[in-house]
PDB file of N, CA and C in Angstrom:
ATOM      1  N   UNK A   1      85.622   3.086 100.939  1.00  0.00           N
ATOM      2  CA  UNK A   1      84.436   3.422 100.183  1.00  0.00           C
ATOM      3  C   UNK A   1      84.428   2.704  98.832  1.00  0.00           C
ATOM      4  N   UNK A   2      85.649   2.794  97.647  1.00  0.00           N
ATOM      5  CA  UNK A   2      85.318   2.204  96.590  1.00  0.00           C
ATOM      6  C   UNK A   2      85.815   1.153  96.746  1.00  0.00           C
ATOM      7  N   UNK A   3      85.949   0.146  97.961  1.00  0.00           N
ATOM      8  CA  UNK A   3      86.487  -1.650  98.020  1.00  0.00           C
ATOM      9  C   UNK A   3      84.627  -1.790  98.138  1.00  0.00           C
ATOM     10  N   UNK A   4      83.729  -1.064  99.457  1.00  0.00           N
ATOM     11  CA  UNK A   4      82.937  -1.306  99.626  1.00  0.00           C
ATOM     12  C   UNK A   4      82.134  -1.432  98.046  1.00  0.00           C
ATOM     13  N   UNK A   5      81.968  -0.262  97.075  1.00  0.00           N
ATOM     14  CA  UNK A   5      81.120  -0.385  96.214  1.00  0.00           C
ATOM     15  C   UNK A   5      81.411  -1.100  94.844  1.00  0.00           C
ATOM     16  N   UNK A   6      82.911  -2.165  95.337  1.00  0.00           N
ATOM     17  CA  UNK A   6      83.125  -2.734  94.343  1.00  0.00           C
ATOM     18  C   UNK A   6      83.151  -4.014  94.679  1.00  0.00           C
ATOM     19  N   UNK A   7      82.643  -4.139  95.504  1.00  0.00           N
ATOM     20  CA  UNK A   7      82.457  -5.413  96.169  1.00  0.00           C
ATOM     21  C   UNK A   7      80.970  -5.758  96.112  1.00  0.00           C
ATOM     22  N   UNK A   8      80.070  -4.372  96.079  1.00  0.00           N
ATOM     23  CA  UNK A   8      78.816  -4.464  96.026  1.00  0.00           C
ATOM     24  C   UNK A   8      78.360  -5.366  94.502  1.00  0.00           C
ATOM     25  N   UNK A   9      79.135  -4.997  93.370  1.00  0.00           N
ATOM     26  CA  UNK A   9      79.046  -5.118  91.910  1.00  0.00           C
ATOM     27  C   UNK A   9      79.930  -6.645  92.040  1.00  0.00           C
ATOM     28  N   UNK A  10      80.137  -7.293  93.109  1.00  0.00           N
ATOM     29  CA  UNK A  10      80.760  -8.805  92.774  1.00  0.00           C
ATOM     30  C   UNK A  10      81.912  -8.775  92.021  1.00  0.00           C
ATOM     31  N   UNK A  11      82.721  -7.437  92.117  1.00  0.00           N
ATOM     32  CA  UNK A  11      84.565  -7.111  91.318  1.00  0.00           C
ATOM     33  C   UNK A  11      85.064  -7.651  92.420  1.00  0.00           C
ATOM     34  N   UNK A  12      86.343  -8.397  91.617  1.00  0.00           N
ATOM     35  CA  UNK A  12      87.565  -9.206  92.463  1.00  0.00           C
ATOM     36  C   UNK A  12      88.340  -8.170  92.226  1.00  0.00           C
ATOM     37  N   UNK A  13      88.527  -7.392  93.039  1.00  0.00           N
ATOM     38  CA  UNK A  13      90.222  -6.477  92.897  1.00  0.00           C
ATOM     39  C   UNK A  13      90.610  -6.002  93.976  1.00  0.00           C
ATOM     40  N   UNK A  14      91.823  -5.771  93.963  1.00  0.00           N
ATOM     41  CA  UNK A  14      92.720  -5.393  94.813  1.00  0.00           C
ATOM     42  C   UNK A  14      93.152  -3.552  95.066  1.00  0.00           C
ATOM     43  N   UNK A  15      92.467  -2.606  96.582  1.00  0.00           N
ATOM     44  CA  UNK A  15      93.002  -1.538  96.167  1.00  0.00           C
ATOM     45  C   UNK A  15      94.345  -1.161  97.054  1.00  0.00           C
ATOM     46  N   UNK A  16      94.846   0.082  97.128  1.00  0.00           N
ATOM     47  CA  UNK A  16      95.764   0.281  97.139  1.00  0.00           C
ATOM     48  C   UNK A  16      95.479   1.913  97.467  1.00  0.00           C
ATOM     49  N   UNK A  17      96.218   2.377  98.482  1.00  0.00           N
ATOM     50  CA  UNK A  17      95.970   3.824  98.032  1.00  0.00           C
ATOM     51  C   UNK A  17      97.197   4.466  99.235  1.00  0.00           C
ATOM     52  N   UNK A  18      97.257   5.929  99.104  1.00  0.00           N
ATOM     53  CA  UNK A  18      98.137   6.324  99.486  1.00  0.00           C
ATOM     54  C   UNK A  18      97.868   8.111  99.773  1.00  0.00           C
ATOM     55  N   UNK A  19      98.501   8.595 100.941  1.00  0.00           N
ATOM     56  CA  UNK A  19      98.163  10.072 100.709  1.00  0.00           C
ATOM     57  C   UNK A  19      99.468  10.639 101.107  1.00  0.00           C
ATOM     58  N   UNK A  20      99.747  12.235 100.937  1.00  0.00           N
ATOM     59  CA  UNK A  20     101.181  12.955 100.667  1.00  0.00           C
ATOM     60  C   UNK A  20     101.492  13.164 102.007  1.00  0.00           C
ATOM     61  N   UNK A  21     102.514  12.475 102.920  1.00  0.00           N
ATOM     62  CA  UNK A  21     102.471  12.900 104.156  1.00  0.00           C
ATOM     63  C   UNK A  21     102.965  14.603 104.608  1.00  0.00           C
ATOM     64  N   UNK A  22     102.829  15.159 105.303  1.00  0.00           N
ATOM     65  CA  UNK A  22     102.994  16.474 105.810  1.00  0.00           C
ATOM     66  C   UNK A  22     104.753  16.894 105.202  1.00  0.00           C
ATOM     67  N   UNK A  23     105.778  15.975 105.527  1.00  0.00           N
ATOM     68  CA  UNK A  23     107.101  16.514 105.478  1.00  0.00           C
ATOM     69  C   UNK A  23     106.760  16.705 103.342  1.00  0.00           C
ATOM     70  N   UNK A  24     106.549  15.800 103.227  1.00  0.00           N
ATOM     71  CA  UNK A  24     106.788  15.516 101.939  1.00  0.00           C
ATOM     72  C   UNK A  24     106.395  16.814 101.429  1.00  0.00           C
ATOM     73  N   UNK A  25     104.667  17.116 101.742  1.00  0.00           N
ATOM     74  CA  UNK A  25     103.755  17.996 100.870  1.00  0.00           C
ATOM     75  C   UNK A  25     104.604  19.514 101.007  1.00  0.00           C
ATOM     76  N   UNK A  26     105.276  19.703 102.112  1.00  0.00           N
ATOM     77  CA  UNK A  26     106.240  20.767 102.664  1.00  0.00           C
ATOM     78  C   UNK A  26     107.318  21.199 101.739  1.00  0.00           C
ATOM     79  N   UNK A  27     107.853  19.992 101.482  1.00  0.00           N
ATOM     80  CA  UNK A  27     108.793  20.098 100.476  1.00  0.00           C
ATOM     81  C   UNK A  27     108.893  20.358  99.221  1.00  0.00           C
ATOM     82  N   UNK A  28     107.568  19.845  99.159  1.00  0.00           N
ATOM     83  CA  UNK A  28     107.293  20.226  97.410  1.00  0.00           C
ATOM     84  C   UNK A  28     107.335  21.398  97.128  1.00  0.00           C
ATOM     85  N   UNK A  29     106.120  22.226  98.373  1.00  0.00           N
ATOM     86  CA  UNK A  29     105.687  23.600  97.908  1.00  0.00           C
ATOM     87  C   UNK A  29     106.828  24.794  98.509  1.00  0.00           C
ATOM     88  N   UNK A  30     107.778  23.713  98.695  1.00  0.00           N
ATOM     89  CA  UNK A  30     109.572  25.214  99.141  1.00  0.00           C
ATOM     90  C   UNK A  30     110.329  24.534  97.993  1.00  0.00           C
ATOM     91  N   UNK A  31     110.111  23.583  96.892  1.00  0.00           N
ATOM     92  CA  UNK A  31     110.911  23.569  95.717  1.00  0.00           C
ATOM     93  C   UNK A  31     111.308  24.894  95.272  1.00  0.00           C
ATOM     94  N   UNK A  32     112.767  24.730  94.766  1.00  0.00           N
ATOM     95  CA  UNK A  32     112.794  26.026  94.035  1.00  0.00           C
ATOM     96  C   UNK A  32     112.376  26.319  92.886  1.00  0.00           C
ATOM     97  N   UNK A  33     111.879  27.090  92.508  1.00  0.00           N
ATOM     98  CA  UNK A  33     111.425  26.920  91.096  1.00  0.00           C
ATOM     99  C   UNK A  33     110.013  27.223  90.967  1.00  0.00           C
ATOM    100  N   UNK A  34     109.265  26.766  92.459  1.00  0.00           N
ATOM    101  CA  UNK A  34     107.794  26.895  92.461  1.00  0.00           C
ATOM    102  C   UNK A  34     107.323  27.986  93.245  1.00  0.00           C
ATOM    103  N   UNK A  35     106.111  28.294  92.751  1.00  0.00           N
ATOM    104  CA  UNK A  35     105.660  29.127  93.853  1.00  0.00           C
ATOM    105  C   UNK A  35     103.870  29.109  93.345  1.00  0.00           C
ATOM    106  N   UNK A  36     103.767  28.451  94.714  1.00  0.00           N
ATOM    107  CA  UNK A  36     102.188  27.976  94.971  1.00  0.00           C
ATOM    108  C   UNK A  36     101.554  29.319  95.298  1.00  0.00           C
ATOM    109  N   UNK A  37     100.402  29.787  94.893  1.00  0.00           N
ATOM    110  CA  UNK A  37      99.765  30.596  95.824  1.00  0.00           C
ATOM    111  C   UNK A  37      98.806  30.146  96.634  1.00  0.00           C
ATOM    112  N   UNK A  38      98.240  28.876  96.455  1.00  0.00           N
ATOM    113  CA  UNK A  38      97.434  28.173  97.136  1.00  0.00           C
ATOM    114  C   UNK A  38      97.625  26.923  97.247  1.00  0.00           C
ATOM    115  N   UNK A  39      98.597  26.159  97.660  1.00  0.00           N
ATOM    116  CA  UNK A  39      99.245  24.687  97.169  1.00  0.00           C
ATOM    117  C   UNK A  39      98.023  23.795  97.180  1.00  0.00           C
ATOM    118  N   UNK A  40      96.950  23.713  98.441  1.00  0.00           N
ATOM    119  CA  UNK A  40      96.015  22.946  98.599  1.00  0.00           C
ATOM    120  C   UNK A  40      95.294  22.731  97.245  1.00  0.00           C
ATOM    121  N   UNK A  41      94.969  23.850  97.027  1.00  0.00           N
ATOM    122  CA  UNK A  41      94.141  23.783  95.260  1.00  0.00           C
ATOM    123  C   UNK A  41      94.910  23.615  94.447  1.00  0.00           C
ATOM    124  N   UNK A  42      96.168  24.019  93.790  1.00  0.00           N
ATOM    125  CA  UNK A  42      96.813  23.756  93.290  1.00  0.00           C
ATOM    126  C   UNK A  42      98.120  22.242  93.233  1.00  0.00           C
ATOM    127  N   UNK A  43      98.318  21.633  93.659  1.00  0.00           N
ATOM    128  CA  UNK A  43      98.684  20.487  94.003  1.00  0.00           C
ATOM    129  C   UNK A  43      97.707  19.078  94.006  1.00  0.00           C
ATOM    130  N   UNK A  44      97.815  18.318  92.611  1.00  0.00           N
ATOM    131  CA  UNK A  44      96.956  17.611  92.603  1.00  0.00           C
ATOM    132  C   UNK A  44      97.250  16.275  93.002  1.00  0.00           C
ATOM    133  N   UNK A  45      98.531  16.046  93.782  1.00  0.00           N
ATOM    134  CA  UNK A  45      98.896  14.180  94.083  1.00  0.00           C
ATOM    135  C   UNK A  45      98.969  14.276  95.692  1.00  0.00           C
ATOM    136  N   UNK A  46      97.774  14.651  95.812  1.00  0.00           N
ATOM    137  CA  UNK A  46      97.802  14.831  97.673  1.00  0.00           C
ATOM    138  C   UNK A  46      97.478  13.204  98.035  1.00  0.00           C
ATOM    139  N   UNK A  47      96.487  12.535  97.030  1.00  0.00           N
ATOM    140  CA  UNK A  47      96.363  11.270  97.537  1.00  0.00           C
ATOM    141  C   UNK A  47      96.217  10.512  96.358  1.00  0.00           C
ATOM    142  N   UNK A  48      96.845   9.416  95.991  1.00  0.00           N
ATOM    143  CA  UNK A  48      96.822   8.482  95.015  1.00  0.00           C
ATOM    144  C   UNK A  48      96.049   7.012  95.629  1.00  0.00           C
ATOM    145  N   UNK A  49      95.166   6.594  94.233  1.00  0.00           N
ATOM    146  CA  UNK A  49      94.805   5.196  94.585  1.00  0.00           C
ATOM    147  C   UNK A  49      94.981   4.258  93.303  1.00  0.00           C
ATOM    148  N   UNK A  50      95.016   2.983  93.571  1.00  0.00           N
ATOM    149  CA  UNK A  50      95.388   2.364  92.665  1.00  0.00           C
ATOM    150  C   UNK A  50      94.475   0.871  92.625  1.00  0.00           C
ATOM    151  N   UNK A  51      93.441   0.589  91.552  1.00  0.00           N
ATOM    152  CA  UNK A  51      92.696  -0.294  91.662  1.00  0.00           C
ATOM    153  C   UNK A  51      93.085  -1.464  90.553  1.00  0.00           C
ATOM    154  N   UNK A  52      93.476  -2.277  91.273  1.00  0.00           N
ATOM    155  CA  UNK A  52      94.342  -3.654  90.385  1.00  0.00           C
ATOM    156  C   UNK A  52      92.612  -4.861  90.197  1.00  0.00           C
ATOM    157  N   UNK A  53      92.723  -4.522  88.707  1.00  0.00           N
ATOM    158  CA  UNK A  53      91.653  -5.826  88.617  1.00  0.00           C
ATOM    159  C   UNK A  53      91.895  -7.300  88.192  1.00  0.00           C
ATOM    160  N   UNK A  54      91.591  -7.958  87.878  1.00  0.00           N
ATOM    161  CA  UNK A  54      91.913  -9.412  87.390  1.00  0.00           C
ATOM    162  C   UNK A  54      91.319  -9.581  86.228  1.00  0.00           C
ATOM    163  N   UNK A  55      90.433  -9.108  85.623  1.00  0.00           N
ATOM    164  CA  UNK A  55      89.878  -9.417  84.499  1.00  0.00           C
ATOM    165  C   UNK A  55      89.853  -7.975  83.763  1.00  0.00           C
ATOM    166  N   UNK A  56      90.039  -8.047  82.246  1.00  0.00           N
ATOM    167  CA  UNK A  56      89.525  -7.061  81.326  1.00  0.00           C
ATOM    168  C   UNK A  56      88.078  -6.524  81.710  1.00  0.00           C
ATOM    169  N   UNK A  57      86.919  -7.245  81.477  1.00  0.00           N
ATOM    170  CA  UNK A  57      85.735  -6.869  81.898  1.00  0.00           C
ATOM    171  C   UNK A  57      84.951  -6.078  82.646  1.00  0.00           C
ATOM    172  N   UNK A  58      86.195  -6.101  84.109  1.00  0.00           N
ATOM    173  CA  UNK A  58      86.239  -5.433  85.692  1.00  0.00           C
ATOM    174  C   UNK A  58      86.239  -3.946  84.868  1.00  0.00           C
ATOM    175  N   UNK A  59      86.795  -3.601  84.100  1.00  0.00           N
ATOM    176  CA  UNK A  59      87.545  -2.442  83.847  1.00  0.00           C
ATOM    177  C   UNK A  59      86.392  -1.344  83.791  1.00  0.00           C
ATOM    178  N   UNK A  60      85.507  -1.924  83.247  1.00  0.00           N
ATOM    179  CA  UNK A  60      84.547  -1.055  82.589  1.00  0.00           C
ATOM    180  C   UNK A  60      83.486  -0.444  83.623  1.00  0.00           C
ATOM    181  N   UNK A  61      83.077  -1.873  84.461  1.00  0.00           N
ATOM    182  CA  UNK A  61      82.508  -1.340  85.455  1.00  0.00           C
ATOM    183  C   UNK A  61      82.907  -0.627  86.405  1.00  0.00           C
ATOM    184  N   UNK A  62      84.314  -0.798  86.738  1.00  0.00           N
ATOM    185  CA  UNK A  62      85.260   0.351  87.652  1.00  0.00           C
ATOM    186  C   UNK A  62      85.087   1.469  87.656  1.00  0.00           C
ATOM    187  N   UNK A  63      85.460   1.641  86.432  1.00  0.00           N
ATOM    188  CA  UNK A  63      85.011   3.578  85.838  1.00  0.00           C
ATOM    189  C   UNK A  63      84.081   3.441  85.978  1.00  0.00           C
ATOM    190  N   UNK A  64      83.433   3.271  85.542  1.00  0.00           N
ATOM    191  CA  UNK A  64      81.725   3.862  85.982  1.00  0.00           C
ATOM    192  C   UNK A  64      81.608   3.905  87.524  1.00  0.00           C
ATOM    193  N   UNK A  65      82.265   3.203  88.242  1.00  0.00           N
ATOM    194  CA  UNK A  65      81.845   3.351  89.877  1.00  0.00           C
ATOM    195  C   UNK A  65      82.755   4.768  90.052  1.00  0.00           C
ATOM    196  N   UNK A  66      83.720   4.563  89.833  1.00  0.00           N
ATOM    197  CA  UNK A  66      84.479   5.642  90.322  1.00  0.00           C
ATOM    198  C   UNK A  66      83.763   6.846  89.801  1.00  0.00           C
ATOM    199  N   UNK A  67      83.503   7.075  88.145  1.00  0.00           N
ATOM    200  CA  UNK A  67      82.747   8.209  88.070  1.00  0.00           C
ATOM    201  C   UNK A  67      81.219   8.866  88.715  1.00  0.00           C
ATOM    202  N   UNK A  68      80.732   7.878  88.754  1.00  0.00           N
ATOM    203  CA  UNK A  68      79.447   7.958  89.789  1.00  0.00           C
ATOM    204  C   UNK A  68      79.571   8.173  91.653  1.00  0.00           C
ATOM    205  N   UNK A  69      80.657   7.896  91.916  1.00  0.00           N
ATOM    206  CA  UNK A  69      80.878   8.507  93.072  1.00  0.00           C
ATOM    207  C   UNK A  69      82.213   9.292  93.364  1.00  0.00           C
ATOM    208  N   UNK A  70      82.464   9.955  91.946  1.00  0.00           N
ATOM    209  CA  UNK A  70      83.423  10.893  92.618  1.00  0.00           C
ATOM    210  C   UNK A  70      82.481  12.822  92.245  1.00  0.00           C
ATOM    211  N   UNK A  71      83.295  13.581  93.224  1.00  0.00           N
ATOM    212  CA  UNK A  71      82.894  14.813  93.749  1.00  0.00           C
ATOM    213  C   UNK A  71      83.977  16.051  92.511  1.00  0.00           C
TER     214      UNK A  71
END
Protein backbone atom coordinates (compact mmCIF):
# COMPACT_ATOMS: atom_id res chain seq x y z
CA UNK A 1 0.00 0.00 0.00
CA UNK A 2 2.53 2.80 0.97
CA UNK A 3 5.30 1.55 -2.03
CA UNK A 4 2.03 1.91 -4.14
CA UNK A 5 1.23 5.60 -2.90
CA UNK A 6 4.72 6.53 -2.97
CA UNK A 7 5.32 5.69 -6.12
CA UNK A 8 2.16 7.50 -7.08
CA UNK A 9 4.04 10.99 -5.77
CA UNK A 10 7.28 9.92 -8.15
CA UNK A 11 9.43 9.02 -4.40
CA UNK A 12 12.52 6.84 -5.05
CA UNK A 13 12.60 4.74 -1.84
CA UNK A 14 13.11 1.70 -0.59
CA UNK A 15 10.50 -0.15 1.96
CA UNK A 16 11.05 -2.63 4.30
CA UNK A 17 8.72 -4.00 6.76
CA UNK A 18 8.27 -6.69 9.14
CA UNK A 19 5.58 -8.28 11.54
CA UNK A 20 5.97 -10.18 15.24
CA UNK A 21 5.83 -13.79 14.38
CA UNK A 22 3.47 -15.98 16.71
CA UNK A 23 6.50 -17.76 18.85
CA UNK A 24 8.01 -14.44 19.40
CA UNK A 25 4.64 -12.36 20.29
CA UNK A 26 4.14 -15.54 22.89
CA UNK A 27 7.08 -14.85 24.51
CA UNK A 28 6.90 -11.51 25.15
CA UNK A 29 3.50 -11.61 26.77
CA UNK A 30 4.90 -14.84 29.39
CA UNK A 31 7.97 -12.35 30.18
CA UNK A 32 8.33 -12.22 33.68
CA UNK A 33 7.73 -9.15 34.92
CA UNK A 34 4.70 -8.49 32.59
CA UNK A 35 1.35 -8.93 32.71
CA UNK A 36 -0.79 -7.98 29.68
CA UNK A 37 -4.42 -7.87 30.18
CA UNK A 38 -5.01 -7.47 26.64
CA UNK A 39 -1.57 -7.91 24.81
CA UNK A 40 -3.26 -7.26 21.32
CA UNK A 41 -4.07 -3.59 22.44
CA UNK A 42 -1.51 -3.25 24.52
CA UNK A 43 1.64 -4.32 22.61
CA UNK A 44 2.62 -1.85 20.13
CA UNK A 45 5.67 -3.59 17.81
CA UNK A 46 3.34 -6.20 16.30
CA UNK A 47 4.55 -4.85 12.91
CA UNK A 48 7.41 -2.53 12.02
CA UNK A 49 8.13 -0.68 8.69
CA UNK A 50 10.91 1.08 7.58
CA UNK A 51 10.94 3.67 4.64
CA UNK A 52 14.61 4.41 3.37
CA UNK A 53 14.58 7.58 1.12
CA UNK A 54 17.38 9.01 -1.01
CA UNK A 55 16.84 12.50 -0.80
CA UNK A 56 16.13 15.05 2.16
CA UNK A 57 13.11 16.43 0.24
CA UNK A 58 11.38 12.74 0.02
CA UNK A 59 11.05 13.23 3.73
CA UNK A 60 8.44 15.60 3.87
CA UNK A 61 6.24 14.22 1.48
CA UNK A 62 6.47 10.72 3.21
CA UNK A 63 4.87 11.93 6.33
CA UNK A 64 2.29 13.41 4.90
CA UNK A 65 1.46 10.10 2.96
CA UNK A 66 1.79 8.07 5.81
CA UNK A 67 -0.33 10.49 7.89
CA UNK A 68 -3.09 10.72 5.39
CA UNK A 69 -3.44 7.12 5.15
CA UNK A 70 -2.95 5.89 8.41
CA UNK A 71 -6.12 4.62 10.71
Amino acid sequence: MFSDLIKKDNIDAQIEYRTKNIKSFIDKINREGKDYKNPFAELTDLVGIRIICYYLEDVSPIVNIIKMNSK
